[in-house]
C-alpha atoms as a PDB file:
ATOM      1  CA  UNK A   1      45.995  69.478 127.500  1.00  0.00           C
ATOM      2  CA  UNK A   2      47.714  71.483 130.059  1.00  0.00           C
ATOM      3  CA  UNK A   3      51.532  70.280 128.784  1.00  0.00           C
ATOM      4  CA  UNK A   4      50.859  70.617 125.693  1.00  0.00           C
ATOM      5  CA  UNK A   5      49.199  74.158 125.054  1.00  0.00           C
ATOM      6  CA  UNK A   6      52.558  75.301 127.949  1.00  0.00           C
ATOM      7  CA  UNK A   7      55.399  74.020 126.026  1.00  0.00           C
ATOM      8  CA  UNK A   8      54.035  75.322 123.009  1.00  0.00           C
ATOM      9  CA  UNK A   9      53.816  78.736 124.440  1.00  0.00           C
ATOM     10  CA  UNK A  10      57.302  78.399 125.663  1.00  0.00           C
ATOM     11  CA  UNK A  11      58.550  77.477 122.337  1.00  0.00           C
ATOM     12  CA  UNK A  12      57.329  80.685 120.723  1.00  0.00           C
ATOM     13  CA  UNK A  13      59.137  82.848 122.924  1.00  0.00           C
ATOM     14  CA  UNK A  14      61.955  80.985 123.471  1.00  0.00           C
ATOM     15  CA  UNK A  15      65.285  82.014 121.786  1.00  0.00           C
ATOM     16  CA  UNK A  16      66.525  78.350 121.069  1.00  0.00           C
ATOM     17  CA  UNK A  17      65.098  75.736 119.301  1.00  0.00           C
ATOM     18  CA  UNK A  18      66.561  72.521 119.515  1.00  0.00           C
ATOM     19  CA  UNK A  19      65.661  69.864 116.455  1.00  0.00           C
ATOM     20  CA  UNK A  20      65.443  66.390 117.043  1.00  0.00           C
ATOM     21  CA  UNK A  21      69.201  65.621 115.422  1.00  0.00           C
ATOM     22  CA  UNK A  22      70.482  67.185 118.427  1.00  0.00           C
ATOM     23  CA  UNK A  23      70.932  70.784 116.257  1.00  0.00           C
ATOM     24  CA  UNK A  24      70.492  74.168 117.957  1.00  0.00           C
ATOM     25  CA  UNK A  25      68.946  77.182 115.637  1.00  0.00           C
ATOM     26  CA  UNK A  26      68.831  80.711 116.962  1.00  0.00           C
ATOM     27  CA  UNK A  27      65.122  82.009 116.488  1.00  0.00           C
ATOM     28  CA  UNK A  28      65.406  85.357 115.788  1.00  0.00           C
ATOM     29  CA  UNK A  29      61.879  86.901 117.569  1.00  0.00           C
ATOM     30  CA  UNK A  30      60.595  89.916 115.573  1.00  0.00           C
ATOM     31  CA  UNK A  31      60.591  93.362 117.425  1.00  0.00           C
ATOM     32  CA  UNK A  32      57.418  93.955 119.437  1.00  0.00           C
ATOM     33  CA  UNK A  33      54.827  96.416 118.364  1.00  0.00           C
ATOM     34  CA  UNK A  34      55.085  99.907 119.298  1.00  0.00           C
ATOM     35  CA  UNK A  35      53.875 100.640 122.989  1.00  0.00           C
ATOM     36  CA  UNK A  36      49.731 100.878 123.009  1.00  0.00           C
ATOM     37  CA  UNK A  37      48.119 104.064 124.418  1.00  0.00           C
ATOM     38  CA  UNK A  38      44.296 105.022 125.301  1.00  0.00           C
ATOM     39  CA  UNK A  39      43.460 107.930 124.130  1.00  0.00           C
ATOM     40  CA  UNK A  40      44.349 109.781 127.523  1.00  0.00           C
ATOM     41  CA  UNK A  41      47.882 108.623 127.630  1.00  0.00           C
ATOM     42  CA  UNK A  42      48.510 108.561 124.121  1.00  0.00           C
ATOM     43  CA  UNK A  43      47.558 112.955 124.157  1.00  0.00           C
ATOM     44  CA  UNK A  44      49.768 113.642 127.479  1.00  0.00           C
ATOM     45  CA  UNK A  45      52.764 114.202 126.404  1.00  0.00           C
ATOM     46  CA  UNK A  46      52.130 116.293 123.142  1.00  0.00           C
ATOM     47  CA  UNK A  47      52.189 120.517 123.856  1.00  0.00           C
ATOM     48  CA  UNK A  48      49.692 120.501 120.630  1.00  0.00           C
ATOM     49  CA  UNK A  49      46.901 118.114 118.868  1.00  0.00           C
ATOM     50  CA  UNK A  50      44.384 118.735 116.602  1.00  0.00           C
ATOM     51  CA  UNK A  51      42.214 117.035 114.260  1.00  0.00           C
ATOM     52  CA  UNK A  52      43.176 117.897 110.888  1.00  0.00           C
ATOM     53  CA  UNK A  53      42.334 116.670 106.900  1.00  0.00           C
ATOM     54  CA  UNK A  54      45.499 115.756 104.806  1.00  0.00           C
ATOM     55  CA  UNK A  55      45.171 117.944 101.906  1.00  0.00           C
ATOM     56  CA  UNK A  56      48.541 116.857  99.919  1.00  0.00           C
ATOM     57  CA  UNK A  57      52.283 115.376 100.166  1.00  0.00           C
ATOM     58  CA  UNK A  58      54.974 116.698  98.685  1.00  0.00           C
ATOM     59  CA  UNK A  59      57.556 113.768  99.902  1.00  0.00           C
ATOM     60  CA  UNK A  60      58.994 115.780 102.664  1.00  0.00           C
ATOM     61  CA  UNK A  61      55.763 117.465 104.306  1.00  0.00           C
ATOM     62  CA  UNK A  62      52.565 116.600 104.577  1.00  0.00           C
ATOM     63  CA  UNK A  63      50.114 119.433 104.632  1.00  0.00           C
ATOM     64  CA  UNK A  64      47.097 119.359 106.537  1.00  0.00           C
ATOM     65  CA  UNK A  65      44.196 121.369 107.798  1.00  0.00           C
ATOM     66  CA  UNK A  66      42.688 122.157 110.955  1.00  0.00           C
ATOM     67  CA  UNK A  67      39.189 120.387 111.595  1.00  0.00           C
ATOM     68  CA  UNK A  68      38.923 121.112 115.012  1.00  0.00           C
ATOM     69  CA  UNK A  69      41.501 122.528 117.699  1.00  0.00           C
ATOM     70  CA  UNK A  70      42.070 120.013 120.670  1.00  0.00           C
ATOM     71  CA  UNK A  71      44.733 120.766 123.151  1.00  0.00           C
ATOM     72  CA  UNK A  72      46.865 124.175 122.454  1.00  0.00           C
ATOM     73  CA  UNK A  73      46.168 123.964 118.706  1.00  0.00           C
ATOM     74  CA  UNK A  74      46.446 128.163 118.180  1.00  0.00           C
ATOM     75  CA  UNK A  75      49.829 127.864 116.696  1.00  0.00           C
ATOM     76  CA  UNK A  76      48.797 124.928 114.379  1.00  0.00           C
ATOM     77  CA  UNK A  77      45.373 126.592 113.164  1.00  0.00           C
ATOM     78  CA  UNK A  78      44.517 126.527 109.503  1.00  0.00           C
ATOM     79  CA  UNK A  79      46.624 125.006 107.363  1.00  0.00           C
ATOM     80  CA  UNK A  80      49.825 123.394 108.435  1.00  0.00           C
ATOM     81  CA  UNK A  81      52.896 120.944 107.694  1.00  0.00           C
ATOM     82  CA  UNK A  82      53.777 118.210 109.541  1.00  0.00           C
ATOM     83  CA  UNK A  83      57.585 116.457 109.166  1.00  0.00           C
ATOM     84  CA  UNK A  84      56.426 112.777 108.621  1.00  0.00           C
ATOM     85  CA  UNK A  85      59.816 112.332 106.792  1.00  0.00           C
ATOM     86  CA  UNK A  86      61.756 112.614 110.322  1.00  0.00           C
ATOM     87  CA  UNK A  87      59.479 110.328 111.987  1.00  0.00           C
ATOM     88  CA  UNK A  88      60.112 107.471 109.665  1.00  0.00           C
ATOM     89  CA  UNK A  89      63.604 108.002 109.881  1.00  0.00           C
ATOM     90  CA  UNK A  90      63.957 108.196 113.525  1.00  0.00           C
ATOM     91  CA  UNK A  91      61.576 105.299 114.055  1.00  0.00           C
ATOM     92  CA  UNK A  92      63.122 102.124 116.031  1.00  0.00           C
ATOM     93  CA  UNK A  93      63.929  99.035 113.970  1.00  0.00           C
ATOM     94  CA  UNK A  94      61.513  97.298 112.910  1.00  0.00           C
ATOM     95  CA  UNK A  95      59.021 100.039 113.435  1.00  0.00           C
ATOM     96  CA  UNK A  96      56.426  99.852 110.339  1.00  0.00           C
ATOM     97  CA  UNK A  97      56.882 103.389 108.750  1.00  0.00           C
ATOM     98  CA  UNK A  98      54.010 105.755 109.206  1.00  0.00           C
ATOM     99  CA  UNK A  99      52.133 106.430 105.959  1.00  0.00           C
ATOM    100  CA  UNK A 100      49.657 109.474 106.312  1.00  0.00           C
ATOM    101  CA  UNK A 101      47.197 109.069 103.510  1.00  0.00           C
ATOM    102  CA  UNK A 102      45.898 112.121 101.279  1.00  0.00           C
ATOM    103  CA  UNK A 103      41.885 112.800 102.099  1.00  0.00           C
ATOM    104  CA  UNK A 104      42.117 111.217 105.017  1.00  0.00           C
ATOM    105  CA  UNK A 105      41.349 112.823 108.604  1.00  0.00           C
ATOM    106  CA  UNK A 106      43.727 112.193 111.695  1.00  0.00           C
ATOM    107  CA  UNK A 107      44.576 112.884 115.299  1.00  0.00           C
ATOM    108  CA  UNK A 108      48.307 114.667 115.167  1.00  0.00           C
ATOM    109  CA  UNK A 109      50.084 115.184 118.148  1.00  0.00           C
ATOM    110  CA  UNK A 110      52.899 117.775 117.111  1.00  0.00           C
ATOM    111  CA  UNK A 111      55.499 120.089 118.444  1.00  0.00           C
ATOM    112  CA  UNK A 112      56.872 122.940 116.826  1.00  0.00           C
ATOM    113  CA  UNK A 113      59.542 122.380 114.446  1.00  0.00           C
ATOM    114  CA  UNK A 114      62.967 124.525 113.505  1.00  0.00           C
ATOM    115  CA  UNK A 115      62.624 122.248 109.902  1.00  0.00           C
ATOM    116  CA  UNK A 116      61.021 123.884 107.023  1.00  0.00           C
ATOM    117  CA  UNK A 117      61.427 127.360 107.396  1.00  0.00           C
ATOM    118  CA  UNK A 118      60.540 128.312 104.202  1.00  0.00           C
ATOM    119  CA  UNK A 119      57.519 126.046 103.750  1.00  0.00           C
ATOM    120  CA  UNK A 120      54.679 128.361 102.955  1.00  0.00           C
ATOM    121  CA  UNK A 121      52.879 127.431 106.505  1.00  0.00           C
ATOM    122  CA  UNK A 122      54.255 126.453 109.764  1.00  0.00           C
ATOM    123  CA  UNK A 123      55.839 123.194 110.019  1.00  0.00           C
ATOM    124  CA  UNK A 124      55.393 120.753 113.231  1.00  0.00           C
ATOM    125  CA  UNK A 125      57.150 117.352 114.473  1.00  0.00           C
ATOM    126  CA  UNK A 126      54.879 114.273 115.175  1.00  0.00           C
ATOM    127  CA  UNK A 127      55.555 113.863 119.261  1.00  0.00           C
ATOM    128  CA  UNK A 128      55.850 110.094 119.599  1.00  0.00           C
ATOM    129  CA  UNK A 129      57.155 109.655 116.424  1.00  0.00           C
ATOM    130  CA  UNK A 130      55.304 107.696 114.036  1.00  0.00           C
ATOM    131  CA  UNK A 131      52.906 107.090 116.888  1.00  0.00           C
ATOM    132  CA  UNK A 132      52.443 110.228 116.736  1.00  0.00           C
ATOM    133  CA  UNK A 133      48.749 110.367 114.473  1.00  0.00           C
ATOM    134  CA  UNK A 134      46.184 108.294 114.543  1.00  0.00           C
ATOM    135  CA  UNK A 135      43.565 108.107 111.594  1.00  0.00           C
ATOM    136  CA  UNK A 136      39.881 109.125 112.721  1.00  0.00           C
ATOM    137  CA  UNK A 137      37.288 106.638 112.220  1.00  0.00           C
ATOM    138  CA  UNK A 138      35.321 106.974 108.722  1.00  0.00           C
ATOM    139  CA  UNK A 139      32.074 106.685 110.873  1.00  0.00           C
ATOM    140  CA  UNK A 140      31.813 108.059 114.386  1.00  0.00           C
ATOM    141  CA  UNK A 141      35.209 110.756 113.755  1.00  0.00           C
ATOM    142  CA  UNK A 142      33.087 113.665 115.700  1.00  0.00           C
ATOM    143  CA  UNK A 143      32.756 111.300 118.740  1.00  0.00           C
ATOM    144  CA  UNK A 144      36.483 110.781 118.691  1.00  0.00           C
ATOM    145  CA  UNK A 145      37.445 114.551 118.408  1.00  0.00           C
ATOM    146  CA  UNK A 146      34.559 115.442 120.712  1.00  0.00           C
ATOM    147  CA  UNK A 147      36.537 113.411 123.735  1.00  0.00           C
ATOM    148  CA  UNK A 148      39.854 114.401 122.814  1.00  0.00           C
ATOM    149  CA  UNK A 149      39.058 117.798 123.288  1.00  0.00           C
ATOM    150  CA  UNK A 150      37.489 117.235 126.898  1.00  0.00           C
ATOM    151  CA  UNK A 151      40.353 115.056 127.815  1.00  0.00           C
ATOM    152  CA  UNK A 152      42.500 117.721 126.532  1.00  0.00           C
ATOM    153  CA  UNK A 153      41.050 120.134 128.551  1.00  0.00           C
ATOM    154  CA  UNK A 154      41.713 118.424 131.532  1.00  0.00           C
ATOM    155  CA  UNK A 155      45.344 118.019 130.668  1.00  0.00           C
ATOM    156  CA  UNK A 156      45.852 121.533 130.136  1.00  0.00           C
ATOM    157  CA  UNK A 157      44.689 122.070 133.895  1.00  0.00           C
ATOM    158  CA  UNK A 158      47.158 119.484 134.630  1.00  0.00           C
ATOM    159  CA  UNK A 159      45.274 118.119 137.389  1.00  0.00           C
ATOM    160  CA  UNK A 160      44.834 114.511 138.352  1.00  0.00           C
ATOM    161  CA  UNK A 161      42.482 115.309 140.931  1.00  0.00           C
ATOM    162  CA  UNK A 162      40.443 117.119 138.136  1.00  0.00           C
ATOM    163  CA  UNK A 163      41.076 114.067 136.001  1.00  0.00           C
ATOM    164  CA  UNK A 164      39.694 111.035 138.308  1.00  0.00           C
ATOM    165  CA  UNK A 165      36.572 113.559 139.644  1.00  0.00           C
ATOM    166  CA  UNK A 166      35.967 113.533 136.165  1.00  0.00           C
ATOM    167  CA  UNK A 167      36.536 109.821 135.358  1.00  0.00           C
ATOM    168  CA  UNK A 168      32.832 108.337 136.642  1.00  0.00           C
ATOM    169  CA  UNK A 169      30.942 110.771 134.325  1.00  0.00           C
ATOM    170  CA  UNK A 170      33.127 109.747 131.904  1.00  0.00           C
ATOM    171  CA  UNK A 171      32.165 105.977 132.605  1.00  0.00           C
ATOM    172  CA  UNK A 172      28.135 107.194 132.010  1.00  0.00           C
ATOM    173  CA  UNK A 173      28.629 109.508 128.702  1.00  0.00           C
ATOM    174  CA  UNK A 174      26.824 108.688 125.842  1.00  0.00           C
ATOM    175  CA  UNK A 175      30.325 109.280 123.559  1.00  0.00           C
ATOM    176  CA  UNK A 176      31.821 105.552 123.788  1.00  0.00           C
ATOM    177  CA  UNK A 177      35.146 106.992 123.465  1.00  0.00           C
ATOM    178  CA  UNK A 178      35.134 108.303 126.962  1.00  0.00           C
ATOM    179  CA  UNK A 179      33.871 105.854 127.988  1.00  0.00           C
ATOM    180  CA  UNK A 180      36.593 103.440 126.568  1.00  0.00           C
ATOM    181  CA  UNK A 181      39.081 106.255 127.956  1.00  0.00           C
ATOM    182  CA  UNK A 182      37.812 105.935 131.601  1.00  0.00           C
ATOM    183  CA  UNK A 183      38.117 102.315 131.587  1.00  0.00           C
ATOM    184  CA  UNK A 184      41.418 102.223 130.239  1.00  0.00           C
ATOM    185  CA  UNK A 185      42.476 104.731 133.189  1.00  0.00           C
ATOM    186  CA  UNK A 186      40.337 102.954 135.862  1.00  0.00           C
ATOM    187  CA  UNK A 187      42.247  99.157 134.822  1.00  0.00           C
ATOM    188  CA  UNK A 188      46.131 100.273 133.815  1.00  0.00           C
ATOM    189  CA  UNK A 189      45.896 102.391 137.907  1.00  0.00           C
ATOM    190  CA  UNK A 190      43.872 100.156 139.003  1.00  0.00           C
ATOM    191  CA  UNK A 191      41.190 103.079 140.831  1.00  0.00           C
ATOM    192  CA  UNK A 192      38.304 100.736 141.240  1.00  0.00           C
ATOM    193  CA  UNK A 193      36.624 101.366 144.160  1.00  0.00           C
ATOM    194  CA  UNK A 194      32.899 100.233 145.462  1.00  0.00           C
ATOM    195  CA  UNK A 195      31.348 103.490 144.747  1.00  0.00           C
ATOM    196  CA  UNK A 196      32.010 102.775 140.982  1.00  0.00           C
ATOM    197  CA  UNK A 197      29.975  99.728 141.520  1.00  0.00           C
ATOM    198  CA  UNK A 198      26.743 101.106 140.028  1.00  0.00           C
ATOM    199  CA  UNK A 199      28.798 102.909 137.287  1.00  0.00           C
ATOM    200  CA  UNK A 200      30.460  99.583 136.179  1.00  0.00           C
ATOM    201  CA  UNK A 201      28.731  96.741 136.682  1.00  0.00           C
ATOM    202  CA  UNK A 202      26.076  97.979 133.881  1.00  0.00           C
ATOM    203  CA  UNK A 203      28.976  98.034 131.569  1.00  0.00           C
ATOM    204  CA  UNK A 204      28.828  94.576 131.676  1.00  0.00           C
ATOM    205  CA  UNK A 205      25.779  94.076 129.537  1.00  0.00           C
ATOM    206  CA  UNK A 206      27.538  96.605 127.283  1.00  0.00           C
ATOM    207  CA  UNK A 207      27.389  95.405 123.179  1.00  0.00           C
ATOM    208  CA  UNK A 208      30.993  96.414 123.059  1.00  0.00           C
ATOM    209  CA  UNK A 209      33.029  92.819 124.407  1.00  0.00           C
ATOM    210  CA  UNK A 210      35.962  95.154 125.603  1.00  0.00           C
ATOM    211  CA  UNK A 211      33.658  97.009 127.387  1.00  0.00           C
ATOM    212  CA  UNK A 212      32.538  93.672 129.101  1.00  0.00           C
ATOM    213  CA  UNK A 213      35.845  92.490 129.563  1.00  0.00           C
ATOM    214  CA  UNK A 214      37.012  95.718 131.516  1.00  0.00           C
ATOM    215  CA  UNK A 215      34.067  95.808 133.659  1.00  0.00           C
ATOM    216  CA  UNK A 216      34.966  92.300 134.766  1.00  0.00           C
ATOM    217  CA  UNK A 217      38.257  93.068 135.835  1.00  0.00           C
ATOM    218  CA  UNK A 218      37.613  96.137 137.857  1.00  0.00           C
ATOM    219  CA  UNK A 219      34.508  94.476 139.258  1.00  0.00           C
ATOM    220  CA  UNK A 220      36.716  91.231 140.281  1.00  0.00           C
ATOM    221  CA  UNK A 221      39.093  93.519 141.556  1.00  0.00           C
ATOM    222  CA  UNK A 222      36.717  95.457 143.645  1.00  0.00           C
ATOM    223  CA  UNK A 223      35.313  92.550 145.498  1.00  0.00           C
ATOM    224  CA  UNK A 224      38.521  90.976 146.655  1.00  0.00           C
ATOM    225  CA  UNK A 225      39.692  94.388 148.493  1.00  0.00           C
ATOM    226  CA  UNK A 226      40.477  93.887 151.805  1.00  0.00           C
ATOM    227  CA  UNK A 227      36.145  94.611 153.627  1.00  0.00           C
ATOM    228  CA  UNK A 228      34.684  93.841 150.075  1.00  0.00           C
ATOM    229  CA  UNK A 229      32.906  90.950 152.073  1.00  0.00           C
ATOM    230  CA  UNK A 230      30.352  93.364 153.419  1.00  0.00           C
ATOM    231  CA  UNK A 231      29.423  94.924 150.328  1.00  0.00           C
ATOM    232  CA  UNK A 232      25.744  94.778 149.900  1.00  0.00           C
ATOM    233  CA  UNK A 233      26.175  94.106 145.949  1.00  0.00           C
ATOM    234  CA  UNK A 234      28.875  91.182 146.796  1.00  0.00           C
ATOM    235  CA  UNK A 235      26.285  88.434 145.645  1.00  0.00           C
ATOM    236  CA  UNK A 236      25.194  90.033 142.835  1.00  0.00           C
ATOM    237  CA  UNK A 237      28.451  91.205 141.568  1.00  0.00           C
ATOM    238  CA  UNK A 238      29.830  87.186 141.873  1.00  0.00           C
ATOM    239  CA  UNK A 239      26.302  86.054 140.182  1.00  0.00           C
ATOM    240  CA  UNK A 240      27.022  88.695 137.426  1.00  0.00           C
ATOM    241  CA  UNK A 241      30.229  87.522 136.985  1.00  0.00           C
ATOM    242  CA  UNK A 242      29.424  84.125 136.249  1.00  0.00           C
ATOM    243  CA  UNK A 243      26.901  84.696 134.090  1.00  0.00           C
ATOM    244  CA  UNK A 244      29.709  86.748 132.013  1.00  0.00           C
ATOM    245  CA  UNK A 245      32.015  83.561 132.549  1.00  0.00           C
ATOM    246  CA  UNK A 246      29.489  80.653 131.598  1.00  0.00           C
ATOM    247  CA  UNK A 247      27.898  82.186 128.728  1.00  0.00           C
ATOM    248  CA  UNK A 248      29.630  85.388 127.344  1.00  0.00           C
ATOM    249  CA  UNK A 249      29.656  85.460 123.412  1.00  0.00           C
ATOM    250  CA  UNK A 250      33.275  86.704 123.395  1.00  0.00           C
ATOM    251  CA  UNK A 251      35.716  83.936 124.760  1.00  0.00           C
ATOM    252  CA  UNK A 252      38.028  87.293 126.142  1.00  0.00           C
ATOM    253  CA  UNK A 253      35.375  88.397 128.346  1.00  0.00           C
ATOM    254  CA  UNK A 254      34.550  84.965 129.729  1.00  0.00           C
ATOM    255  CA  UNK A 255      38.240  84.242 130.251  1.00  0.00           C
ATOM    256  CA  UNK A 256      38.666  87.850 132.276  1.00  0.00           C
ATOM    257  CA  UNK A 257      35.605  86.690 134.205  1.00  0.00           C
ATOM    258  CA  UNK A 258      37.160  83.651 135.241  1.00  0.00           C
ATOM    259  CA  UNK A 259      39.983  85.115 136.663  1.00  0.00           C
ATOM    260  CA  UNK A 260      38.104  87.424 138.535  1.00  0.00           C
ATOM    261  CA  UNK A 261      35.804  84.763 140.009  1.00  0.00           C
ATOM    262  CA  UNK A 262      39.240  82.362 140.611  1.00  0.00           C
ATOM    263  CA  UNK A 263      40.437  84.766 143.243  1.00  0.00           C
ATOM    264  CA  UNK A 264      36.984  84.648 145.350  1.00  0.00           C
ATOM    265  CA  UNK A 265      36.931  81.659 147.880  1.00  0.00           C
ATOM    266  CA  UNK A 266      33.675  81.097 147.885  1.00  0.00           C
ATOM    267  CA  UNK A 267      32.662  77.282 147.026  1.00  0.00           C
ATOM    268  CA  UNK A 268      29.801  78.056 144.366  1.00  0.00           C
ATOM    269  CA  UNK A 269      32.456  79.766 142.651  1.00  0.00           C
ATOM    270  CA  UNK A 270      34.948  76.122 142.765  1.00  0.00           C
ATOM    271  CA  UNK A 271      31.548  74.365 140.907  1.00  0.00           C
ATOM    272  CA  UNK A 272      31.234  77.289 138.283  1.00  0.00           C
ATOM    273  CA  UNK A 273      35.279  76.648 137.336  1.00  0.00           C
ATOM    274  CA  UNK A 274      34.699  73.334 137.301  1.00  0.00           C
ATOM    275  CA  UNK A 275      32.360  73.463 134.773  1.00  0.00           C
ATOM    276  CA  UNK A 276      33.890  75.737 133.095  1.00  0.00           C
ATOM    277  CA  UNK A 277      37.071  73.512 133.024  1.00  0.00           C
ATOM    278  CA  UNK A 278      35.354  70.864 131.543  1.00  0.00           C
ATOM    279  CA  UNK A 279      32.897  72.776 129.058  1.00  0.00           C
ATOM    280  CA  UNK A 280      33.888  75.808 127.695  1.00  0.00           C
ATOM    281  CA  UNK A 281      34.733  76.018 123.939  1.00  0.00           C
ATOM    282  CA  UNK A 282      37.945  77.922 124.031  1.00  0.00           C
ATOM    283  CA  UNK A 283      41.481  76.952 125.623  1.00  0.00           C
ATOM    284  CA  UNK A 284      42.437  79.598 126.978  1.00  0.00           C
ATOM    285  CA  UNK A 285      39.224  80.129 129.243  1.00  0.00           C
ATOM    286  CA  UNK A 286      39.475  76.495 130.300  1.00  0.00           C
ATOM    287  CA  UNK A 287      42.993  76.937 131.442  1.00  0.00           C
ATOM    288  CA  UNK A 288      42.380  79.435 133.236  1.00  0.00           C
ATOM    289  CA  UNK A 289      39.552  77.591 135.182  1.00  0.00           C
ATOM    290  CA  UNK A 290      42.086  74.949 135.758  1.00  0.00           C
ATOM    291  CA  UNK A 291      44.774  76.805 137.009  1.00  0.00           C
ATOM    292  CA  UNK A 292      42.794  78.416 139.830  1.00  0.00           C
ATOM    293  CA  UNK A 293      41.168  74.737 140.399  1.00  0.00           C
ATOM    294  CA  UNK A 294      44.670  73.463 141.009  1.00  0.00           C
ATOM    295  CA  UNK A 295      45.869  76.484 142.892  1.00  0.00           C
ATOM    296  CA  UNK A 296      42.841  76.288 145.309  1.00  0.00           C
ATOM    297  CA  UNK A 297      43.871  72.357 145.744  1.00  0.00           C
ATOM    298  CA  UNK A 298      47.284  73.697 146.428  1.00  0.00           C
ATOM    299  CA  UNK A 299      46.262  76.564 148.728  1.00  0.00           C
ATOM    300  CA  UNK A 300      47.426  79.133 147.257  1.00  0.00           C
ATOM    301  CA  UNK A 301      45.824  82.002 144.853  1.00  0.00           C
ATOM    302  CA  UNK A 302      45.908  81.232 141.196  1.00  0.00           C
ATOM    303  CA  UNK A 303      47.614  83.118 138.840  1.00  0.00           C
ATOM    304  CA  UNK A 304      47.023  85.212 135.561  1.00  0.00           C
ATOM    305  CA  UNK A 305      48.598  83.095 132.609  1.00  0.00           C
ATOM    306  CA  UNK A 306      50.501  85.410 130.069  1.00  0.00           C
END
């Protein structure tokens, strides 16, 4: 099973492809998506964002309105134009073009623009390009905005100690968009640390699978530091863990639970990847289990597959 699901893995990324008459063919791999950002991130760099309705398009502007300010939206209050036309132009190869729809409401990250000075209302650049707005949610758009503006108003202090004493509220609010924000912080800079123990591991029984999935990596991450064996949650983390592994409804979460219990040496965890080696539903999750099976017969840590 092993062979099989590897070589077809290298076959899709490979850039040769040889037939069985002996004939070579270029595969020609289409360009990768655009670079993913949380919410956090994805804000930084702009100098303005706001949440605004797209009133109309004339095919060189879009004009929108102000819902709510976010992060030093004074020059872009009220009504405003945004150059969506230089975006898609200057977007990267391959790049799907960015189509802002009329009656729709957005996230824009802009910066002032030198284009348009006649337009009858100040014109703006998309920072990021044609990453540069992201539609708000038909249901739950207030919880969006509501986060962006306190993330925003952390960036504005431009203080990352302000920013991670800020991050384990974030992990408790009731808005699931900071939420999702703190976790995405806490795993890409990998903060964990055991007094976010009783933050997290609740986040585990969350509804929301990538909730579940993110707790299990920080929490598996937090338990092999070096003195995570005297922990006084240890046990409970690793029982949590396997309970996420063995019998998760989202195959994602079980497979980032199984690389989080792979890395532990202790030999109840070796049964639980054995079984889950041998029973669990999905592929990837079993390879995983036999990965770190064959890297504990081999001595040495498993590793993440790609």
């Amino acid at each position: 099973m092993t062979l099989g699901f590897s070589f077809g893995r290298v076959i899709a990324a490979g850039a040769i492809v040889v037939l069985s008459g002996g004939v070579l063919l270029a595969v020609t791999e289409p360009p990768p998506d655009p670079t993913h950002f949380g919410l956090y991130e994805w804000m930084a760099t702009a100098p303005i964002v706001v949440a605004a309705n797209v009133l109309a398009d004339d095919g060189k502007f879009v004009i929108a309105k102000t819902i709510a300010p976010v992060k030093g939206a004074k020059s872009a209050s009220g009504t405003f134009e945004v150059d969506v036309r230089e975006a898609n132009r200057d977007r990267d190869e391959g790049v799907r073009a960015l189509d802002v729809v009329k009656g729709k409401a957005y996230l824009f990250l802009l910066r002032p623009s030198s284009r348009g000075k006649k337009e009858p209302h100040p014109v703006f650049a998309l920072e990021r390009g044609v990453q540069g707005a992201r539609e708000l949610p038909a249901e739950g758009s207030q919880a969006t905005v509501d986060a962006a503006v306190r993330l925003g108003a952390i960036q504005e202090r431009r203080s990352d100690e302000l920013l991670w004493a800020s991050l384990p509220d974030f992990l408790q609010d009731e808005n699931p968009v900071l939420v999702d924000a703190a976790l995405e912080l806490y795993v890409k800079f990998h903060r964990e640390s055991a007094s976010l123990i009783p933050i997290v591991e609740p986040l585990l029984e969350h509804p929301r699978p990538d909730f579940r999935r993110r707790a299990a990596i920080l929490l598996g991450r937090t338990i092999v530091r070096p003195g995570a064996e005297a922990l006084p949650e240890r046990s409970e983390i690793i029982g949590a863990l396997i309970g996420r592994a063995r019998r998760d409804d989202d195959a994602i979460v079980r497979r980032e639970a199984t690389i989080a219990l792979s890395a532990l040496p202790d030999l109840g965890v070796e049964e639980t990847l054995r079984t889950i080696a041998a029973d669990d539903p999905d592929q990837d999750v079993r390879l995983e289990a036999e990965k770190s099976l064959y890297a504990r017969r081999q001595g040495a840590p498993a590793q993440r597959a790609n």
